[in-house]
C-alpha atoms as a PDB file:
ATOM      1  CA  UNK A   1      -9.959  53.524 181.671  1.00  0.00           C
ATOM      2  CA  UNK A   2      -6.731  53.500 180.962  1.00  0.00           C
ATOM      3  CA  UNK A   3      -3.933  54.029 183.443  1.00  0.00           C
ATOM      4  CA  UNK A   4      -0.432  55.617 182.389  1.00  0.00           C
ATOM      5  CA  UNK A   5       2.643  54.128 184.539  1.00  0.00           C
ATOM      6  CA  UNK A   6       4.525  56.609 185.538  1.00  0.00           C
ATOM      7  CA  UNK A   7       8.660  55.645 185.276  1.00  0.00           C
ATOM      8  CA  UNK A   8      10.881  57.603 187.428  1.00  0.00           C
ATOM      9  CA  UNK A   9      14.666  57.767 186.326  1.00  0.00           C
ATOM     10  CA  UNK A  10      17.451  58.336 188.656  1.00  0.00           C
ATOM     11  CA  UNK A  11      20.284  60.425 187.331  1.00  0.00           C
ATOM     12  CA  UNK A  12      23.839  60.113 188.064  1.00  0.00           C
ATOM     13  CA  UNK A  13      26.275  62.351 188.003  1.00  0.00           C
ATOM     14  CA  UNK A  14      27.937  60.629 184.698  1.00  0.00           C
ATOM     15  CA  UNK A  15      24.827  61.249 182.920  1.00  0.00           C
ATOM     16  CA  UNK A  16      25.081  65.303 184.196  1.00  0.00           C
ATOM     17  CA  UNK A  17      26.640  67.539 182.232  1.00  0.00           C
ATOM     18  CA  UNK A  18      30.382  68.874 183.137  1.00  0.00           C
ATOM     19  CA  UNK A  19      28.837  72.511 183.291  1.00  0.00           C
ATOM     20  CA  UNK A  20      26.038  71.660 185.487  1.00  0.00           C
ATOM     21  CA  UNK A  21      27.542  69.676 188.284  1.00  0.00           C
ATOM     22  CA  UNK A  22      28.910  71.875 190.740  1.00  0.00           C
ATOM     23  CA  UNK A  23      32.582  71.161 191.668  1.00  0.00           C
ATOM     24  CA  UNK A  24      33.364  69.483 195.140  1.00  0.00           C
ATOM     25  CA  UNK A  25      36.052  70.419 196.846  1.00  0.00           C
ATOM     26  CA  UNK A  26      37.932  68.023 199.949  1.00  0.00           C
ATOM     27  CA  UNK A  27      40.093  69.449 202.707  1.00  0.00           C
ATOM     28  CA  UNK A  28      43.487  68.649 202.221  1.00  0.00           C
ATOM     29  CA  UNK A  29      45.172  66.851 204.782  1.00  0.00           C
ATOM     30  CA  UNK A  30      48.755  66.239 205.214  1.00  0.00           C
ATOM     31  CA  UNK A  31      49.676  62.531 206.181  1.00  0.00           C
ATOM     32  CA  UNK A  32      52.928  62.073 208.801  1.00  0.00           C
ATOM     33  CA  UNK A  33      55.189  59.058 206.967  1.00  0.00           C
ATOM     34  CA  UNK A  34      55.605  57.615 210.769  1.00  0.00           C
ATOM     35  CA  UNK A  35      51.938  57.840 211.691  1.00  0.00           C
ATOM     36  CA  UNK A  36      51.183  56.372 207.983  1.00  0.00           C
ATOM     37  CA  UNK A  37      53.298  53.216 209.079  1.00  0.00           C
ATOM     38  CA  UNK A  38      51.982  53.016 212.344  1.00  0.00           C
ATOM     39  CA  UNK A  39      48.339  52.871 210.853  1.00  0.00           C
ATOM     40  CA  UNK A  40      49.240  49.182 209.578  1.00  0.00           C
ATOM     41  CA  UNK A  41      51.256  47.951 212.412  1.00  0.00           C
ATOM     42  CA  UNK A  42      49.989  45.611 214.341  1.00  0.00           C
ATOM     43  CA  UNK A  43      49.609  46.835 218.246  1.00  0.00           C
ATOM     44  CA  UNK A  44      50.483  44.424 220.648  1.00  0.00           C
ATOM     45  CA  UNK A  45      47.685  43.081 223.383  1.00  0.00           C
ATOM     46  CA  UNK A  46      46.989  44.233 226.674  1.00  0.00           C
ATOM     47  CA  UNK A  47      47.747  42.008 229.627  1.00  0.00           C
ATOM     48  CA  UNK A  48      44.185  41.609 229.983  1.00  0.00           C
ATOM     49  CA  UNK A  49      42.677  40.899 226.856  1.00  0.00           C
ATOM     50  CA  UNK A  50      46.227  38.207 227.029  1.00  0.00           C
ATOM     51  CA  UNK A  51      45.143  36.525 230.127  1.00  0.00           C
ATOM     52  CA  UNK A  52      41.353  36.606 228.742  1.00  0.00           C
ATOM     53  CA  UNK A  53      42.352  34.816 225.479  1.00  0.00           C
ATOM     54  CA  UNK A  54      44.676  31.926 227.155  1.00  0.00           C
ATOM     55  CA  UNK A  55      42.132  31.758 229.805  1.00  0.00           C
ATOM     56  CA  UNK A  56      39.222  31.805 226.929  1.00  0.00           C
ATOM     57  CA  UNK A  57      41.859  29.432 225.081  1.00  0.00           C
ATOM     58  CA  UNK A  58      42.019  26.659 227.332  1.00  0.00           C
ATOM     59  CA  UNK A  59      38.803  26.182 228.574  1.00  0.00           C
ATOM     60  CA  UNK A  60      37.589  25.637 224.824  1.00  0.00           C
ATOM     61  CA  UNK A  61      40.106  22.803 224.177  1.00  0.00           C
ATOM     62  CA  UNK A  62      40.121  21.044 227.350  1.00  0.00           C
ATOM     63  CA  UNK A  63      37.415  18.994 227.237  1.00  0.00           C
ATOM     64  CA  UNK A  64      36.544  17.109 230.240  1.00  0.00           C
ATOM     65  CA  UNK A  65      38.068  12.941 230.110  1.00  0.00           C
ATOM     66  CA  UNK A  66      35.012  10.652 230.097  1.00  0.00           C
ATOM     67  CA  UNK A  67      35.797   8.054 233.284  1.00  0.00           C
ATOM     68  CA  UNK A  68      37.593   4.883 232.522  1.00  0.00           C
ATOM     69  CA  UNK A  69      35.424   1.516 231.759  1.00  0.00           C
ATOM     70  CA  UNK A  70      35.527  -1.068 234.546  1.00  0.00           C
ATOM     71  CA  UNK A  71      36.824  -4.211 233.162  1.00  0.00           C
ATOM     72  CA  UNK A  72      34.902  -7.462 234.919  1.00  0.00           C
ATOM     73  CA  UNK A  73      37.310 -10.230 234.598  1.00  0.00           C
ATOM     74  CA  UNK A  74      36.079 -13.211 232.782  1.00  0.00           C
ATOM     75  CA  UNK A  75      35.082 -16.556 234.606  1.00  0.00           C
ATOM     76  CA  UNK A  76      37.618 -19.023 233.792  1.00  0.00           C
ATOM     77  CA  UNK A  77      36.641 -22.036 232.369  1.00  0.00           C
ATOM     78  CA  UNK A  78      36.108 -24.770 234.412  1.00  0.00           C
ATOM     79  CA  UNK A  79      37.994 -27.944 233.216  1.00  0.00           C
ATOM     80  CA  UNK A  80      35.703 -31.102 232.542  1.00  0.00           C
ATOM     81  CA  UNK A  81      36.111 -34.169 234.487  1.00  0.00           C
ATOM     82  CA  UNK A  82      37.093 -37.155 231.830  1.00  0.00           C
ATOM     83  CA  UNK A  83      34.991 -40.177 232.533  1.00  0.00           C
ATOM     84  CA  UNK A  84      36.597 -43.012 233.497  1.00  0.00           C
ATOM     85  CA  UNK A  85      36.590 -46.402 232.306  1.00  0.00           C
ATOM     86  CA  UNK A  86      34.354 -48.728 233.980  1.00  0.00           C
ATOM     87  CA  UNK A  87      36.177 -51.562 232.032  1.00  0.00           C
ATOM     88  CA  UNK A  88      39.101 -52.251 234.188  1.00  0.00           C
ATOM     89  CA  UNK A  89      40.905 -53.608 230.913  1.00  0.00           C
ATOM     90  CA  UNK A  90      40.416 -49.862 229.583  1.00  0.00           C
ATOM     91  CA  UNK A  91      41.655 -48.932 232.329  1.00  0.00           C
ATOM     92  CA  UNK A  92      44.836 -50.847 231.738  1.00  0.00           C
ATOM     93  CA  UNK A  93      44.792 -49.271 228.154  1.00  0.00           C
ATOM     94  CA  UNK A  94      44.842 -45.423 229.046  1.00  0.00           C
ATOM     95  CA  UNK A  95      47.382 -45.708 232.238  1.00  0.00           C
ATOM     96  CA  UNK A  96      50.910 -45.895 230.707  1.00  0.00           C
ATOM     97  CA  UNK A  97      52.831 -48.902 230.961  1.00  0.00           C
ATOM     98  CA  UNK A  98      56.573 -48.758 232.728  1.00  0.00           C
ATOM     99  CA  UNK A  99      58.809 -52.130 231.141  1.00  0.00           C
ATOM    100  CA  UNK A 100      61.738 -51.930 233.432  1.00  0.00           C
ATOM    101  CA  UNK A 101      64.408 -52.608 231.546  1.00  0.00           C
ATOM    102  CA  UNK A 102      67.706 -54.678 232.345  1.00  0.00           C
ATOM    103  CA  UNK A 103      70.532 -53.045 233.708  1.00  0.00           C
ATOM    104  CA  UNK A 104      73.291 -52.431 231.363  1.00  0.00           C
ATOM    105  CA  UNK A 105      76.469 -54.176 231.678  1.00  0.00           C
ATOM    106  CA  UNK A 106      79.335 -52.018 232.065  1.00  0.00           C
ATOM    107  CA  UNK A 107      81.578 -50.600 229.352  1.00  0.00           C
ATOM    108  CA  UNK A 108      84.540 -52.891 228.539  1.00  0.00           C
ATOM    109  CA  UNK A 109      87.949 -51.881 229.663  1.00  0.00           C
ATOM    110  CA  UNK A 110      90.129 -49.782 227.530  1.00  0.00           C
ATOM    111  CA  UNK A 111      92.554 -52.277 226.001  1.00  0.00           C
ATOM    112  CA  UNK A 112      95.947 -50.713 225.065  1.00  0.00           C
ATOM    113  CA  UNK A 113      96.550 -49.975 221.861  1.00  0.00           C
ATOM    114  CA  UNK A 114      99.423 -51.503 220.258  1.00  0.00           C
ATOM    115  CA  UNK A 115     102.170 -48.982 219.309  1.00  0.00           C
ATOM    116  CA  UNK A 116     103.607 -49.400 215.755  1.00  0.00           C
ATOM    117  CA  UNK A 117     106.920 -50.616 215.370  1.00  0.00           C
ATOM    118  CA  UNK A 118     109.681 -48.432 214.415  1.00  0.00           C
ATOM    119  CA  UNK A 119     109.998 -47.586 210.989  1.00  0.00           C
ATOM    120  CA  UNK A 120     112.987 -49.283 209.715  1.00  0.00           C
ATOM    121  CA  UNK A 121     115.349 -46.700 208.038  1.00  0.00           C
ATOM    122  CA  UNK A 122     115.960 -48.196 204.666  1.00  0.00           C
ATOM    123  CA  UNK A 123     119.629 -48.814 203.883  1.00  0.00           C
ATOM    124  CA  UNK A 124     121.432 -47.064 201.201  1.00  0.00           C
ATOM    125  CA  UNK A 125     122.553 -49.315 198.124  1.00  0.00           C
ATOM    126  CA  UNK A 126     125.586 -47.703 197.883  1.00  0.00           C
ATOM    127  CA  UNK A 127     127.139 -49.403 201.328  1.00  0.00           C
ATOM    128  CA  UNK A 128     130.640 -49.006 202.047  1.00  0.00           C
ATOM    129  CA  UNK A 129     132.518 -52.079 202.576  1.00  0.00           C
ATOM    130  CA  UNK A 130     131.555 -54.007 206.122  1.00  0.00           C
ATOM    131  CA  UNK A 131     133.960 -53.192 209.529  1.00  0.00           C
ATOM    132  CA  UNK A 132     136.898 -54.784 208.928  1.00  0.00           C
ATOM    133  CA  UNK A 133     137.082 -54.656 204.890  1.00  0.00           C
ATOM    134  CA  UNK A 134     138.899 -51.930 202.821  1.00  0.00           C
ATOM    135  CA  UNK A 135     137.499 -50.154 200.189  1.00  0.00           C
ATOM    136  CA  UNK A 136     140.481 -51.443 197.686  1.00  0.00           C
ATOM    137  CA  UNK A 137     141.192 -54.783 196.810  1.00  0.00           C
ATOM    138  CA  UNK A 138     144.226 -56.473 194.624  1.00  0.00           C
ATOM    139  CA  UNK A 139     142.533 -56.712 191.509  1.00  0.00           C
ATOM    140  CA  UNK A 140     141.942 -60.550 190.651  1.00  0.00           C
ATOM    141  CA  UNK A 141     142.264 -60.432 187.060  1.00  0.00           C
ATOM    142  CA  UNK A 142     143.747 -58.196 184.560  1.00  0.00           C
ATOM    143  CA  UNK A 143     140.654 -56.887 183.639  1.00  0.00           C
ATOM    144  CA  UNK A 144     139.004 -56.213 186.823  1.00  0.00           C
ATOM    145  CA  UNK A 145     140.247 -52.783 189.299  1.00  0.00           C
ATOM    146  CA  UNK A 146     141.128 -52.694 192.508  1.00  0.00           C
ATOM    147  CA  UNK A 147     137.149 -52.067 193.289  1.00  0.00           C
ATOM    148  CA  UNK A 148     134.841 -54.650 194.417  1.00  0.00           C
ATOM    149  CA  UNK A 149     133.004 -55.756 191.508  1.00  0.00           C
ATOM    150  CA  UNK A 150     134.114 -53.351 188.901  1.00  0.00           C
ATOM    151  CA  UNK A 151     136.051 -53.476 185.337  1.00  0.00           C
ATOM    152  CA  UNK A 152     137.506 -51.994 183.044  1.00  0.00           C
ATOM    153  CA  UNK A 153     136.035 -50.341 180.332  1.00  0.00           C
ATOM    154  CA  UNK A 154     136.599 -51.101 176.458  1.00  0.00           C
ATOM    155  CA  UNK A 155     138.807 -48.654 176.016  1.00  0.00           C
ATOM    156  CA  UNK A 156     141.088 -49.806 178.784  1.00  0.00           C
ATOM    157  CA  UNK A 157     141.394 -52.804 177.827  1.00  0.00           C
ATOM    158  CA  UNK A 158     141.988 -51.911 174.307  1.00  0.00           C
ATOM    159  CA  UNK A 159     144.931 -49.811 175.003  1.00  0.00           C
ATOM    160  CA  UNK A 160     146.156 -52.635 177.312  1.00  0.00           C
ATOM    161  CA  UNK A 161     145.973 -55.165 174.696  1.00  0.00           C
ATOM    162  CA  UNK A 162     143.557 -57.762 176.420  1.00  0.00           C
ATOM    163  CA  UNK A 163     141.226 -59.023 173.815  1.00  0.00           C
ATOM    164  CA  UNK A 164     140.462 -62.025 175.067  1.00  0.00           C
ATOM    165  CA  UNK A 165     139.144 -63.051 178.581  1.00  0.00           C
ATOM    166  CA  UNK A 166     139.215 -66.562 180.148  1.00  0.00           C
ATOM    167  CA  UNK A 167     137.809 -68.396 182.723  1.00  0.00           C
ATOM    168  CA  UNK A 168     137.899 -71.680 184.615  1.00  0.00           C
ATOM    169  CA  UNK A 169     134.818 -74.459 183.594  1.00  0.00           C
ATOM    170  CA  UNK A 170     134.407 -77.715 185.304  1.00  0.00           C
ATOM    171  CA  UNK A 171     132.395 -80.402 183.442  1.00  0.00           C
ATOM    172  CA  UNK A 172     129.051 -82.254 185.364  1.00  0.00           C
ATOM    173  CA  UNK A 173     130.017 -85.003 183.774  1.00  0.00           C
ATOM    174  CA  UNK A 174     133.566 -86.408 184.220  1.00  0.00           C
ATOM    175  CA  UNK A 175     134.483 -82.913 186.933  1.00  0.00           C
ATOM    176  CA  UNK A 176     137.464 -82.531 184.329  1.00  0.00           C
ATOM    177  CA  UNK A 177     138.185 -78.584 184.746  1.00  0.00           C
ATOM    178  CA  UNK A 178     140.246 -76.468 182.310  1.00  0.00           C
ATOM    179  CA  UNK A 179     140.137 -72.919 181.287  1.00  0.00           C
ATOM    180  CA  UNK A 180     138.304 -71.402 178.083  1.00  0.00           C
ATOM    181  CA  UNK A 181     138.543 -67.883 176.277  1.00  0.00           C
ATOM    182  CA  UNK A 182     136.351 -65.675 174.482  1.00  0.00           C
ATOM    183  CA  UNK A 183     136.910 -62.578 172.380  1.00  0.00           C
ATOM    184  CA  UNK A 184     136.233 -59.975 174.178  1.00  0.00           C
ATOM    185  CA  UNK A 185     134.549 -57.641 171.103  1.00  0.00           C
ATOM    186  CA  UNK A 186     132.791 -60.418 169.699  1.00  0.00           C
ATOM    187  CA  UNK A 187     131.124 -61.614 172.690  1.00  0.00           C
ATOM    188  CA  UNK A 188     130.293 -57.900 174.281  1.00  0.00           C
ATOM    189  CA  UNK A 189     129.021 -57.178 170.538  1.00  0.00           C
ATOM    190  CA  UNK A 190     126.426 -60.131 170.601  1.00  0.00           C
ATOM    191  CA  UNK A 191     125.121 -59.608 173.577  1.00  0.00           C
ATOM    192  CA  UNK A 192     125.236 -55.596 173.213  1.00  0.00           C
ATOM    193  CA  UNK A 193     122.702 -56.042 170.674  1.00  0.00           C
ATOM    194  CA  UNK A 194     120.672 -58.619 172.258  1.00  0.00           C
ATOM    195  CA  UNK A 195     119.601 -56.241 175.003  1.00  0.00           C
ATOM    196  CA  UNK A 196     119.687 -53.158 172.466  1.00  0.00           C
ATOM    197  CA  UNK A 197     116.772 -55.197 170.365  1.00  0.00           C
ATOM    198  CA  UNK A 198     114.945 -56.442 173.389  1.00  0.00           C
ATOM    199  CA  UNK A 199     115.141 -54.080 176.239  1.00  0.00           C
ATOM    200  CA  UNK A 200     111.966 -52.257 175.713  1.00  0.00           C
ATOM    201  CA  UNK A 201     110.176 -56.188 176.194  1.00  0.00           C
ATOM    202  CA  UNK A 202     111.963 -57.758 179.133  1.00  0.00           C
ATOM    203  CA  UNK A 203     110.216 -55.296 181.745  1.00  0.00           C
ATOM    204  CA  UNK A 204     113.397 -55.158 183.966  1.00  0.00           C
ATOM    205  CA  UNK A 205     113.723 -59.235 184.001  1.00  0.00           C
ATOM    206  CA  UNK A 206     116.028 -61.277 183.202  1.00  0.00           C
ATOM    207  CA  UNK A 207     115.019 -63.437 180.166  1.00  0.00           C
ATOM    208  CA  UNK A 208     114.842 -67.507 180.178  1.00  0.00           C
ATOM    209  CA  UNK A 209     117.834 -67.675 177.874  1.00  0.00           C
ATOM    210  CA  UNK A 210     119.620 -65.956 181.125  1.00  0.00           C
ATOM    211  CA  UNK A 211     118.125 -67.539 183.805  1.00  0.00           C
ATOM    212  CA  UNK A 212     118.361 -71.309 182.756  1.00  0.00           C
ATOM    213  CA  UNK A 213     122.022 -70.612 180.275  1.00  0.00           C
ATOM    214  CA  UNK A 214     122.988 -73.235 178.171  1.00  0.00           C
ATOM    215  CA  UNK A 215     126.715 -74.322 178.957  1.00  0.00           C
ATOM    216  CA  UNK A 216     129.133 -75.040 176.524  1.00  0.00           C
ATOM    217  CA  UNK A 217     130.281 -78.700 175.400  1.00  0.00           C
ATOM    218  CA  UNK A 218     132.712 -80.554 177.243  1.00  0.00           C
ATOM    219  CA  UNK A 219     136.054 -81.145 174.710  1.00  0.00           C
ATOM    220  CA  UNK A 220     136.709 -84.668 176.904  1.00  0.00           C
ATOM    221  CA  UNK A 221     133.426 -86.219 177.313  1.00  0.00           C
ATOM    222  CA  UNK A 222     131.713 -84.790 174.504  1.00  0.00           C
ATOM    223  CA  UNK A 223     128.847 -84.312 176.889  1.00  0.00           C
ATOM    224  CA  UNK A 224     126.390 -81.257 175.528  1.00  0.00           C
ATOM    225  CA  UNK A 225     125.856 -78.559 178.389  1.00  0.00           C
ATOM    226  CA  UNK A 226     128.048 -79.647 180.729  1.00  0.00           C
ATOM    227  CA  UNK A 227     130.787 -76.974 181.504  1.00  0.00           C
ATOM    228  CA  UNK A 228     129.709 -74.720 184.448  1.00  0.00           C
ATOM    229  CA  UNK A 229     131.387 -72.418 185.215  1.00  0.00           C
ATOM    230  CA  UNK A 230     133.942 -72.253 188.352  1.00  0.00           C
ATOM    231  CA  UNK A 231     133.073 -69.556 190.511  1.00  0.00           C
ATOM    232  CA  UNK A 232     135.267 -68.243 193.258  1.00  0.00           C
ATOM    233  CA  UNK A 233     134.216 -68.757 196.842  1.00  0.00           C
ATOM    234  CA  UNK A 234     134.954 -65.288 198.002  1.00  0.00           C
ATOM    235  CA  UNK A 235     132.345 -62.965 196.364  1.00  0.00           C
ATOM    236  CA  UNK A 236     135.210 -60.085 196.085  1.00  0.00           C
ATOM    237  CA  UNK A 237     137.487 -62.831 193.370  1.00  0.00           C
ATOM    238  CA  UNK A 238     134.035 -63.212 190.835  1.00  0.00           C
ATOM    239  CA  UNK A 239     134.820 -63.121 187.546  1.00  0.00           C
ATOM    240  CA  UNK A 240     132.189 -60.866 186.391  1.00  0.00           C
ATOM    241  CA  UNK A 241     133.338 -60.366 183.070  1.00  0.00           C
ATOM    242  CA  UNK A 242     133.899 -64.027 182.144  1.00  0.00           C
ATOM    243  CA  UNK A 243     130.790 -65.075 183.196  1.00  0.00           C
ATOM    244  CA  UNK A 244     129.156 -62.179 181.369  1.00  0.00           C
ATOM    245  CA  UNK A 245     130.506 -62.612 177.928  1.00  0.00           C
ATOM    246  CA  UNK A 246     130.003 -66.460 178.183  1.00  0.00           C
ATOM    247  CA  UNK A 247     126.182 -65.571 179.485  1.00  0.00           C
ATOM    248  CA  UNK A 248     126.671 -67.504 182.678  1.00  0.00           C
ATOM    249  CA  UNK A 249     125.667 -65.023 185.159  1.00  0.00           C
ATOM    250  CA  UNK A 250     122.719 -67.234 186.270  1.00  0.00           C
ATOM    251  CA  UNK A 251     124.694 -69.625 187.433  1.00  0.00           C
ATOM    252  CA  UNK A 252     125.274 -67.099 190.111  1.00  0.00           C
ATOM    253  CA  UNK A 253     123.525 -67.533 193.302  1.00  0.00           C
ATOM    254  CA  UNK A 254     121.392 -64.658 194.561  1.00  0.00           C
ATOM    255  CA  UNK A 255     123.656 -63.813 197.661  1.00  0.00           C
ATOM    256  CA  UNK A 256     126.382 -63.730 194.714  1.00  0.00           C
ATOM    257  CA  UNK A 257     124.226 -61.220 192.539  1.00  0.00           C
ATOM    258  CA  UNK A 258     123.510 -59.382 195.607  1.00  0.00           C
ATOM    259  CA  UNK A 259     126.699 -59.024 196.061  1.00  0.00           C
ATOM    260  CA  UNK A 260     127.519 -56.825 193.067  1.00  0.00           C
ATOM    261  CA  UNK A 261     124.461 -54.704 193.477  1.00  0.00           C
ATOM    262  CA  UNK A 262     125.515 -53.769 196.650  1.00  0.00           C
ATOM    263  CA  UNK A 263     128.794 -52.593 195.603  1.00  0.00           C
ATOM    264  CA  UNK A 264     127.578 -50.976 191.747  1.00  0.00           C
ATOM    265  CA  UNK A 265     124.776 -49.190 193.432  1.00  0.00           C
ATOM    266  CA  UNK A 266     121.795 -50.709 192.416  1.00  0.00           C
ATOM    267  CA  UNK A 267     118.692 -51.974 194.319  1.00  0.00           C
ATOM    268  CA  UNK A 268     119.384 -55.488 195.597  1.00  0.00           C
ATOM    269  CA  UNK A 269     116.174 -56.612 196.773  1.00  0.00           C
ATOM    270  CA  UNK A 270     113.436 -58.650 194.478  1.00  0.00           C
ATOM    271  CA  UNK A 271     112.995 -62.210 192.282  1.00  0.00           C
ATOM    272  CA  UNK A 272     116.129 -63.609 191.196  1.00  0.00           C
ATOM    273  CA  UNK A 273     115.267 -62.769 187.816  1.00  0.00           C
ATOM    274  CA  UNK A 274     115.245 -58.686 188.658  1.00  0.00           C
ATOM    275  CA  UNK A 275     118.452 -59.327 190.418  1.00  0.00           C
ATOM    276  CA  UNK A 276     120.173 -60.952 187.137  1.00  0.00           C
ATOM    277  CA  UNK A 277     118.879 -58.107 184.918  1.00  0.00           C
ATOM    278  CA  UNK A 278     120.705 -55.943 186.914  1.00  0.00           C
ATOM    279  CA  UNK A 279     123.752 -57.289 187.055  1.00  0.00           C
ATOM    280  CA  UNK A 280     124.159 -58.049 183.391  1.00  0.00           C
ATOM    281  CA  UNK A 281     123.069 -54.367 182.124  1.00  0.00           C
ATOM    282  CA  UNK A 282     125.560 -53.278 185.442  1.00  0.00           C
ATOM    283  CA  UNK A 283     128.567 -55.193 183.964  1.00  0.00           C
ATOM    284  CA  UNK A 284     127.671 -53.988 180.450  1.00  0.00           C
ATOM    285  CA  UNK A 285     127.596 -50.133 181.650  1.00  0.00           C
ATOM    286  CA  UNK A 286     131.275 -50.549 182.888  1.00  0.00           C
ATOM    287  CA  UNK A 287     132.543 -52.086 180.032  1.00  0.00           C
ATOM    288  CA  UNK A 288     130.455 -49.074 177.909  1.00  0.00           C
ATOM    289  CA  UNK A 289     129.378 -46.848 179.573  1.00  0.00           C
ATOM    290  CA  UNK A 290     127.509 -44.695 177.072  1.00  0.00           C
ATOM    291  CA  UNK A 291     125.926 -47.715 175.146  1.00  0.00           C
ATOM    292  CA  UNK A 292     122.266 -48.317 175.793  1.00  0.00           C
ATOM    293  CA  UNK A 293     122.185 -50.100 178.932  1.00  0.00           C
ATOM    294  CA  UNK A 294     121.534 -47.201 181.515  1.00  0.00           C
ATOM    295  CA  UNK A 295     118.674 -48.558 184.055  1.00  0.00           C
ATOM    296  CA  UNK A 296     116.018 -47.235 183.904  1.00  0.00           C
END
């Protein structure tokens, strides 16, 4: 047999017709704009349902503090007897040994220490004359002024007419002493070009040919390098310029060469040799003084 379902529909009121649902009507109500807001305001709580909150508050976060753990202190440990040595010698071994050691001597005593001497001002080469001595002197020749070993220059003499310049000699041979000249231009010009050709080589020293000067021959004996020259005793009546153009200024002694650097300002101290180089290219500078024999 067979059995017919039976479907049931529901109907809504979209699936009515306009015409046969019935029209509702709502009462209309009119809404206050204050009470409106006051709707969605939020009211504030009672004192009560405060106090039951705080109260309801705290006793849901305080939670009660578990007690603290008891801490035991730990045993210390017990430090562990070493054995000891039964070896006496071991013994000796471990226990440190104490060398006393010799007492010191004491500290020498300070010894003074020697001052240094006095630094010994160095003396200007330009000295005036010593107490007692003036700073002129008669000239004792022509050619030489009234200042301590000084000249006159080329020119001065030119315009004076000296041209020639003598000197005394004395022969080692037969001591027979007379006087010989030389020309004044002729000699200066030789030797003026001797030190203009070798200057840069002698090294501020007097060469051999200076040092050891070969004398002129004696016109009574004959005798070859025998005519020294005769030089004054007082240092202040040299004849500078004789001995210079005859190339006898090493017959000079070094007091005597000392002498005229003190007085032409140069430095007087050293070998004979740097003391003779000096007083030739000294005597040449007076006689020209713009010729090549400036020292260096």
């Amino acid at each position: 047999m067979t059995s017919r379902t039976t479907r049931k529909f529901a109907l809504c009121d979209d699936d009515l017709p306009e015409s046969s649902i019935p029209k509702r009507t709502r009462p209309f109500r009119e809404i206050d704009p204050i009470e409106y807001a006051s709707m969605w305001t939020p009211q504030p709580p009672l004192h009560s349902e405060l106090n039951l909150n705080l109260s309801l508050g705290l006793s849901s976060t305080e939670q009660p503090q578990p007690p603290p753990p008891l801490h035991f202190p730990q045993p210390q440990p017990q430090p562990q007897p070493q054995p000891q040595p039964h070896n006496p010698f071991e013994l000796l071994m471990l226990q440190p040994i104490h060398i006393p050691q010799p007492p010191q001597p004491p500290p020498p005593p300070l010894q003074p220490q020697p001052q240094p001497a006095p630094r010994r001002i160095r003396r200007n080469p330009t000295h005036a004359p010593g107490p007692g001595k003036s700073l002129t002197i008669l000239p004792p020749f022509p050619w030489a002024t009234n200042r301590r070993a000084q000249v006159h220059n080329l020119v001065y003499l030119t315009q004076k007419g000296i041209t020639t310049i003598s000197g005394e000699v004395q022969c080692k041979r037969c001591d027979q002493r007379y006087q010989i000249e030389y020309n004044l231009k002729e000699k200066f010009l030789e030797l003026a070009q001797y030190i203009a050709k070798n200057k840069h080589c002698l090294h501020q020293r007097a060469p051999p040919v200076w040092l050891n000067p070969t004398l002129p021959r004696c016109n009574l004996c004959h005798q070859e390098n025998s005519m020294k020259p005769v030089i004054a005793e007082k240092k202040k009546s040299i004849n500078w310029l004789f001995l210079l153009l005859g190339q006898m200024v090493g017959c000079c002694t070094l007091e005597q060469l000392k002498y005229f650097c003190k007085y032409t300002g140069n430095h007087r101290t050293g070998a004979k040799d740097r003391i003779l180089y000096l007083t030739y290219l000294g005597v040449c500078t007076q006689l020209d003084p713009s010729g090549p024999f400036r020292i260096q």
